[in-house]
C-alpha atoms as a PDB file:
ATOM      1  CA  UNK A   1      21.666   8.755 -57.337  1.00  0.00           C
ATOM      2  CA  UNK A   2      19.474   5.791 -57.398  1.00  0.00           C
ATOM      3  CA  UNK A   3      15.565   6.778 -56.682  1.00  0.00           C
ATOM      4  CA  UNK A   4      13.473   4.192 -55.056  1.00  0.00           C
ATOM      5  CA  UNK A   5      10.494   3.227 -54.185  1.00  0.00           C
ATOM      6  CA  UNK A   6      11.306   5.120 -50.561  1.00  0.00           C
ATOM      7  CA  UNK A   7      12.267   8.422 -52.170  1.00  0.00           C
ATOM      8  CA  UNK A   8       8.514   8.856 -53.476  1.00  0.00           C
ATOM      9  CA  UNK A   9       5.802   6.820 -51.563  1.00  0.00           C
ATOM     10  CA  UNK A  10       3.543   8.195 -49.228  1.00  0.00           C
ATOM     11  CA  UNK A  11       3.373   6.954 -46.186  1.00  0.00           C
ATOM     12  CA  UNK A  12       0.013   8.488 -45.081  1.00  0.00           C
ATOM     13  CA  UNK A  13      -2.671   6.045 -46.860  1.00  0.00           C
ATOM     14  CA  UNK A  14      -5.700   4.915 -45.798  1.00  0.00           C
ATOM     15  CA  UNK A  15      -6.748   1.308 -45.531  1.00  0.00           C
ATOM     16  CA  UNK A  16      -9.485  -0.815 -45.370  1.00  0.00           C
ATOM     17  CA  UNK A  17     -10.743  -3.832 -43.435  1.00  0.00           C
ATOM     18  CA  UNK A  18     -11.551  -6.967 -45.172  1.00  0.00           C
ATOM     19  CA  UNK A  19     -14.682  -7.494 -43.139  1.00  0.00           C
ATOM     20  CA  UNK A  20     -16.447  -3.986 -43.612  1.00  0.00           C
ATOM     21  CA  UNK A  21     -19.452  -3.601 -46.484  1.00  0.00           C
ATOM     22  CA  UNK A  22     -18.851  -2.218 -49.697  1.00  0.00           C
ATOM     23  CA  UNK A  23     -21.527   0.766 -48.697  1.00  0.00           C
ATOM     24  CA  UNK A  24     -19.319   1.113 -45.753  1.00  0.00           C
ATOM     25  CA  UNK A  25     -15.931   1.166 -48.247  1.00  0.00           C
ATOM     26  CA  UNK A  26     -17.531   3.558 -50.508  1.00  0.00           C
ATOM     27  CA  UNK A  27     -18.411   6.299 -47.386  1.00  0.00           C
ATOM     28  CA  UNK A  28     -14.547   5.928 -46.445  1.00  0.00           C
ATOM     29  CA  UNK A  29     -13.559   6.288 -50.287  1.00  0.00           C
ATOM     30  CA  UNK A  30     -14.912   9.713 -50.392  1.00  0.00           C
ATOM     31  CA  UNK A  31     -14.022  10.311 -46.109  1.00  0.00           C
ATOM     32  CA  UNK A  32     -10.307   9.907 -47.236  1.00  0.00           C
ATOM     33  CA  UNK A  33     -10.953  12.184 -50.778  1.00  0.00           C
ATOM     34  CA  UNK A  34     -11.995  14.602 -48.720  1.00  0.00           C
ATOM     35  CA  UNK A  35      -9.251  14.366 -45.991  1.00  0.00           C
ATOM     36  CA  UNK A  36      -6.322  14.338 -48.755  1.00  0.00           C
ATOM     37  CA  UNK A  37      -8.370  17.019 -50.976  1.00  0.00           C
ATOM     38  CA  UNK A  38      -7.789  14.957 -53.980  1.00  0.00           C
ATOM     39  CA  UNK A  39      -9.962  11.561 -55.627  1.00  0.00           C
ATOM     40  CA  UNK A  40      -8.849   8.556 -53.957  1.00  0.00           C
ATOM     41  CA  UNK A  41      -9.200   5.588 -56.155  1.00  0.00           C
ATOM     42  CA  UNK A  42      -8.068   2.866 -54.591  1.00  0.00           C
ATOM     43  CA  UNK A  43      -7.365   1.718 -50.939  1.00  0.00           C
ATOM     44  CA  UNK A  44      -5.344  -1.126 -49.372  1.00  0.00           C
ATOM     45  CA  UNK A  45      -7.191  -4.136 -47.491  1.00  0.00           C
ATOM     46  CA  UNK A  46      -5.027  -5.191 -44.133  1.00  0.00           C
ATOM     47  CA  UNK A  47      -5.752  -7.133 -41.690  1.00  0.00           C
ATOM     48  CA  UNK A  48      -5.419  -6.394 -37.499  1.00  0.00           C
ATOM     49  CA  UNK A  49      -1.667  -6.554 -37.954  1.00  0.00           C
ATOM     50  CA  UNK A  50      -1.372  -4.407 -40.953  1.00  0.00           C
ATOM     51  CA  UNK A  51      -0.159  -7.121 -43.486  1.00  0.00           C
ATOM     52  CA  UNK A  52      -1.570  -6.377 -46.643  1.00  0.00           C
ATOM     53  CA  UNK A  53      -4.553  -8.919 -47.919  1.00  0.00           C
ATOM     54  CA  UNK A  54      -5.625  -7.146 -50.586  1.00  0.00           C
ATOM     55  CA  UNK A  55      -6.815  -3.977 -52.464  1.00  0.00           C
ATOM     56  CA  UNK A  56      -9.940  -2.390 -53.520  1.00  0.00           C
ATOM     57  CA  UNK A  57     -10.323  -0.041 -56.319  1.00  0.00           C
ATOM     58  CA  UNK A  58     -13.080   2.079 -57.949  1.00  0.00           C
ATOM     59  CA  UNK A  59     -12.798  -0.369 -60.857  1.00  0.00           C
ATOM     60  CA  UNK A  60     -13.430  -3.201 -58.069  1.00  0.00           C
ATOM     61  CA  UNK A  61     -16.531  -1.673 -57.199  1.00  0.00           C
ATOM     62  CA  UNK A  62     -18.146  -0.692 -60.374  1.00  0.00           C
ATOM     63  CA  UNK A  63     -17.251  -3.777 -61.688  1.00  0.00           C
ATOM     64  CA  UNK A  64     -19.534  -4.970 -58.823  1.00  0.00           C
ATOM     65  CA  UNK A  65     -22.007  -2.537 -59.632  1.00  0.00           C
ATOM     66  CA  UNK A  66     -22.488  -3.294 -63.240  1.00  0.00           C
ATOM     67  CA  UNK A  67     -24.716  -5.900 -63.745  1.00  0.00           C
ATOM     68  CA  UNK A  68     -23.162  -9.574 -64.702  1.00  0.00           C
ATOM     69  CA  UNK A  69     -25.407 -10.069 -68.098  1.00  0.00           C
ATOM     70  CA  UNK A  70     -25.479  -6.794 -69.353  1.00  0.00           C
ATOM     71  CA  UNK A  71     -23.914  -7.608 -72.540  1.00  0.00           C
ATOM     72  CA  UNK A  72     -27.075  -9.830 -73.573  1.00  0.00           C
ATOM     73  CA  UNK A  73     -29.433  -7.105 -73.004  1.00  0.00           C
ATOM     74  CA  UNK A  74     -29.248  -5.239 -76.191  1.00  0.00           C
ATOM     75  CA  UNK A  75     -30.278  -1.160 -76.000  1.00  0.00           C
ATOM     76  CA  UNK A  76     -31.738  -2.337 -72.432  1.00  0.00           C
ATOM     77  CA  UNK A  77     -34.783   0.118 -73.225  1.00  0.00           C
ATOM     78  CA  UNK A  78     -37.046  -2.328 -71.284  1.00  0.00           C
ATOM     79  CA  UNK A  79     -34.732  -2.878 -68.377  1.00  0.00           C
ATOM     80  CA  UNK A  80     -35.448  -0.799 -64.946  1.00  0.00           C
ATOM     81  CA  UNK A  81     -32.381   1.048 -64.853  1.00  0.00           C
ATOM     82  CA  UNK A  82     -33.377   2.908 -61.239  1.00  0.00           C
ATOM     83  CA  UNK A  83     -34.447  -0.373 -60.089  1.00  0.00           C
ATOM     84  CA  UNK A  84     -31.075  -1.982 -60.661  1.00  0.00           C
ATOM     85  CA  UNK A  85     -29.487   0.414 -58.785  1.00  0.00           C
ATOM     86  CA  UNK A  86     -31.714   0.486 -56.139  1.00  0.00           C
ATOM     87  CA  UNK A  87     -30.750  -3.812 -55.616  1.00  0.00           C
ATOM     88  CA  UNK A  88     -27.252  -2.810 -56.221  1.00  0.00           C
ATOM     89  CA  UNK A  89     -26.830   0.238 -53.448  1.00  0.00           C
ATOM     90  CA  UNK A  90     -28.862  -2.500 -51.490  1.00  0.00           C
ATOM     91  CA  UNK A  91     -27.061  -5.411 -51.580  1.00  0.00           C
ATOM     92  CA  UNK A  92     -24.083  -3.128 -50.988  1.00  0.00           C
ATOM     93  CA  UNK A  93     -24.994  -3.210 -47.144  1.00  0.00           C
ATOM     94  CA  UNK A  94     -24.215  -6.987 -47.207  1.00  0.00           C
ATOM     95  CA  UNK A  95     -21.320  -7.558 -49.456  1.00  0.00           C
ATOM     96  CA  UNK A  96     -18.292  -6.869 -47.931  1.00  0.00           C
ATOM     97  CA  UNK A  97     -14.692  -6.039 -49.335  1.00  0.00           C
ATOM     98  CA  UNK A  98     -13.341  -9.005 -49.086  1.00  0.00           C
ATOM     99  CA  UNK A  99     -15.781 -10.466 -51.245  1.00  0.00           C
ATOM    100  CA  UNK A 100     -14.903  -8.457 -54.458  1.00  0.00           C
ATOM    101  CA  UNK A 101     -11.318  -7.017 -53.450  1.00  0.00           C
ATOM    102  CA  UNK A 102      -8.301  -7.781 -55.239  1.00  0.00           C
ATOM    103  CA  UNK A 103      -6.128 -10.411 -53.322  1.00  0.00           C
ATOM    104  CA  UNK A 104      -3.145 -11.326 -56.149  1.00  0.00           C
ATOM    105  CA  UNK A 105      -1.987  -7.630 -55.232  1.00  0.00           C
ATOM    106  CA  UNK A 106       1.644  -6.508 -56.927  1.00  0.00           C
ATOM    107  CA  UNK A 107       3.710  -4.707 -54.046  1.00  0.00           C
ATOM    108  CA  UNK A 108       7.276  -3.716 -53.939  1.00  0.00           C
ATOM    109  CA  UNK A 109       9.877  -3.336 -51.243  1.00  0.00           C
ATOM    110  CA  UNK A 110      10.920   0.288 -50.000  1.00  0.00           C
ATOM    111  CA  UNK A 111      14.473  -0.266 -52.224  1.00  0.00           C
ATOM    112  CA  UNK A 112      12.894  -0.871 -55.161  1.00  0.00           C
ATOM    113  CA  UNK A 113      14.138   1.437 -58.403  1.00  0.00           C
ATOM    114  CA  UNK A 114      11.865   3.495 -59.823  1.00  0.00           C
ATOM    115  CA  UNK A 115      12.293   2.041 -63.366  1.00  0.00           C
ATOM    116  CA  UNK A 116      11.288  -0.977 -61.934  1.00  0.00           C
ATOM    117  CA  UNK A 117       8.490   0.063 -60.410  1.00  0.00           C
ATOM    118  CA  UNK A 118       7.477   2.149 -63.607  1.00  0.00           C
ATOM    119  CA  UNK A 119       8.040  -1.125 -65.929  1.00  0.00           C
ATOM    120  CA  UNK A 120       5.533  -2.948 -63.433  1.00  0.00           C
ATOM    121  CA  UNK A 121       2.776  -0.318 -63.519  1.00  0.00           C
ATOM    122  CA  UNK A 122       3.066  -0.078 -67.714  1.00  0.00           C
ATOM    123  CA  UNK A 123       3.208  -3.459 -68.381  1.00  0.00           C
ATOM    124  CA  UNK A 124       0.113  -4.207 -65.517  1.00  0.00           C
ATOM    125  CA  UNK A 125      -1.787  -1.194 -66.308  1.00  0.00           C
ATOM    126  CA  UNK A 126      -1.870  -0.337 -62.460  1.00  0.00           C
ATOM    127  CA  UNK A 127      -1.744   3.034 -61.270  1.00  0.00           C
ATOM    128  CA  UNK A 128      -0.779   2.624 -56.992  1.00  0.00           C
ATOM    129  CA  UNK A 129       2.072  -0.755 -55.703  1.00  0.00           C
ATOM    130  CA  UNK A 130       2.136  -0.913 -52.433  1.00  0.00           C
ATOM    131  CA  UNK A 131       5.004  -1.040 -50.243  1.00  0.00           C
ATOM    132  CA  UNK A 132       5.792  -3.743 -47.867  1.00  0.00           C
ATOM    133  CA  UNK A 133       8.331  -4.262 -45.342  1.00  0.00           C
ATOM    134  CA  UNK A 134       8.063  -7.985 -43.222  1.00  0.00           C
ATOM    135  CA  UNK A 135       4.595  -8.313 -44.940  1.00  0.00           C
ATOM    136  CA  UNK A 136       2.864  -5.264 -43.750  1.00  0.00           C
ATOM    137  CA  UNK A 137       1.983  -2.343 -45.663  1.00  0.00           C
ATOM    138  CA  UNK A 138       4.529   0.683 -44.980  1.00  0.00           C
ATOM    139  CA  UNK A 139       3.606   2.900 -47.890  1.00  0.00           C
ATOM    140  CA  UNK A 140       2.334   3.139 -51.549  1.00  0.00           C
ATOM    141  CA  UNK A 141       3.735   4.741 -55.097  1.00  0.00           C
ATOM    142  CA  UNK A 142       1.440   5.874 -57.059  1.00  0.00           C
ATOM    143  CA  UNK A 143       2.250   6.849 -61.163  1.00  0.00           C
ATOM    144  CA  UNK A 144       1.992  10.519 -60.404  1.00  0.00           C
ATOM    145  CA  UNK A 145       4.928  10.228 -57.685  1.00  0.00           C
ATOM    146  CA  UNK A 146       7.012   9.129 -60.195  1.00  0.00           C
ATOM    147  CA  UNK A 147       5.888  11.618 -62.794  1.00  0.00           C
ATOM    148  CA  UNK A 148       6.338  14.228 -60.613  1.00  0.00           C
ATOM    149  CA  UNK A 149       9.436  13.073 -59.425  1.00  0.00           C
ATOM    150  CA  UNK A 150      10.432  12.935 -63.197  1.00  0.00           C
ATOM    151  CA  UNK A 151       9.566  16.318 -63.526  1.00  0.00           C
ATOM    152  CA  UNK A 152      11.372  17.639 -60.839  1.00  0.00           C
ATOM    153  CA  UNK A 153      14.421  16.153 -62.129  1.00  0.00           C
ATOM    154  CA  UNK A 154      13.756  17.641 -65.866  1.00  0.00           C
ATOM    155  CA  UNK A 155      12.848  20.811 -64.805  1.00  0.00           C
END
């Protein structure tokens, strides 16, 4: 039996939109950890009709919140740490996800094979491929599906 992309992705996700803050992204990060009782790491972007535009991860963020010439500032013993934050968490409430999401997103179609779709996340170093049907996001894999749906099959 061939397993694809359809046999393992959920089709409960949450999404973003494009035009919300970061701040805003960040309170529905942990609103949608809560909701599935596990960490939720990364989140499509869609637009009104649901096509996909883009995604936002935790990496997306922190890379936002990590300041852009850090790696001139030595042991940055003289730098105000809280103060950084404080202009980060600030300009937060301004920036919004479309500024700093990903938009050259890798997705898949619902008969995808899983080999394929493991091969993409190795070689990409991507943990979650969406799933598209006609352009709009219908569901997403993430690497645990798969290795869980390995080890049902080994087990």
């Amino acid at each position: 039996m061939m397993a694809t992309a359809k046999d393992v992705m959920s089709t409960s996700f949450h999404t973003l939109d494009p035009d919300i803050s970061i701040s805003e992204a960040v309170r529905m990060f942990k609103k949608a950890s809560e909701e599935e009782k596990q960490k939720v790491f990364g989140m499509m972007v869609t637009d009104d009709d649901g096509r996909l535009v883009g995604m936002l991860s935790m990496y997306d963020i922190l890379l936002f919140v990590r300041p852009k010439h850090i790696h001139v500032w030595g042991m940055m013993d003289d730098i105000d740490i809280a103060g950084l934050i404080e202009n980060t968490c600030e300009r937060a409430k301004s920036i919004l996800v479309s500024d700093i999401m990903t938009t050259d997103v890798i997705t898949v179609a619902p008969d995808t094979h899983l080999m394929v779709i493991l091969d993409i996340m190795i070689k990409k170093h991507i943990r979650r491929i969406p799933v598209l049907e006609d352009e709009k996001a219908i569901g997403i894999v993430y690497i645990s599906h798969f290795f869980y749906h390995l080890l049902d099959r080994l087990t």
